[in-house]
Protein backbone atom coordinates (compact mmCIF):
# COMPACT_ATOMS: atom_id res chain seq x y z
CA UNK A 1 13.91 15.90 -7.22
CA UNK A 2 16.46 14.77 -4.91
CA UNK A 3 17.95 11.11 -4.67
CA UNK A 4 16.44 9.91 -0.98
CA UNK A 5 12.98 11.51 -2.60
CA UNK A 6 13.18 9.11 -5.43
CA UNK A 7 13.89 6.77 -2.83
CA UNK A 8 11.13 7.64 -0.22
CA UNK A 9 8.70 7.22 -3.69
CA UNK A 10 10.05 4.06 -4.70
CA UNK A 11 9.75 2.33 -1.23
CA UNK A 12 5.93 3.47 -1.01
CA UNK A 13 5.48 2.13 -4.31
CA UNK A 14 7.13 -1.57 -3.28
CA UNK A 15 4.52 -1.33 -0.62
CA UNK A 16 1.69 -0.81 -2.99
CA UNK A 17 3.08 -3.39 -5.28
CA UNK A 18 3.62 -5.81 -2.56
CA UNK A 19 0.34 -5.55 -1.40
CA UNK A 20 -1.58 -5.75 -4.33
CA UNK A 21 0.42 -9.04 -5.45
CA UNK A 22 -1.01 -10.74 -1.88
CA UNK A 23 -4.52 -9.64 -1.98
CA UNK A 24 -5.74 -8.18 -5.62
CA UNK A 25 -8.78 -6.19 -4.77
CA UNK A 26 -6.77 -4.00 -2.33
CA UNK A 27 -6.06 -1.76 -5.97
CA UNK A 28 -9.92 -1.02 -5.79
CA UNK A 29 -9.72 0.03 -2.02
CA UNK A 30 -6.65 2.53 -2.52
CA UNK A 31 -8.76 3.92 -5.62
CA UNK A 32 -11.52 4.02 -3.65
CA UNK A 33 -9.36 5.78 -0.68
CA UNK A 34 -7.78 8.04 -3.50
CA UNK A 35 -10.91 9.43 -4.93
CA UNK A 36 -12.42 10.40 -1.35
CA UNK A 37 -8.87 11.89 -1.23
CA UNK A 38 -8.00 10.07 2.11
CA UNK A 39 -3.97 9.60 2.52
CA UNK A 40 -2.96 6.42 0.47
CA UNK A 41 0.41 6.44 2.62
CA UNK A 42 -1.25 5.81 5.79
CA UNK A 43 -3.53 3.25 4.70
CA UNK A 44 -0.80 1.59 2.57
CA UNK A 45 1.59 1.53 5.66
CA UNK A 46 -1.41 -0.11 7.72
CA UNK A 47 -2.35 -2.58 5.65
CA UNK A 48 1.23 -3.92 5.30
CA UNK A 49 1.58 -4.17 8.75
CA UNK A 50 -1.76 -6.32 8.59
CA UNK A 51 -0.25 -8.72 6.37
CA UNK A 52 3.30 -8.48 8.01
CA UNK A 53 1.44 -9.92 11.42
CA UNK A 54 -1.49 -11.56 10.04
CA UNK A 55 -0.53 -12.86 6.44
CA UNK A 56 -2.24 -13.23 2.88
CA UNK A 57 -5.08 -15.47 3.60
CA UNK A 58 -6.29 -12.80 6.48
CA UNK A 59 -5.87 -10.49 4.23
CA UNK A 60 -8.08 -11.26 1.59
């Protein structure tokens, strides 16, 4: 695997992280979006834009 995919991995992963530290029970949503094998890398990029603009409290 190549260093900038590492990277690309890593930064999706911050996202992930990031999110589930603001609002917890977005880990049952992207398990719930994993299983129904919908693309976790859309909805994670979404849903940090929603709590980029709208913040933690909206988010929950």
């Amino acid at each position: 695997m190549r260093l900038t995919d590492h990277k690309r991995k890593a930064r999706r992963h911050r996202a992930q992280d990031r999110l589930i530290e603001a609002a917890p029970q977005v880990r049952d949503l992207l398990v719930k979006l994993a299983l129904r094998g919908d693309a976790l890398g859309s909805a994670v990029g979404h849903l940090a834009k929603l709590l980029d603009r709208y913040g933690q409290a909206d988010l929950s």
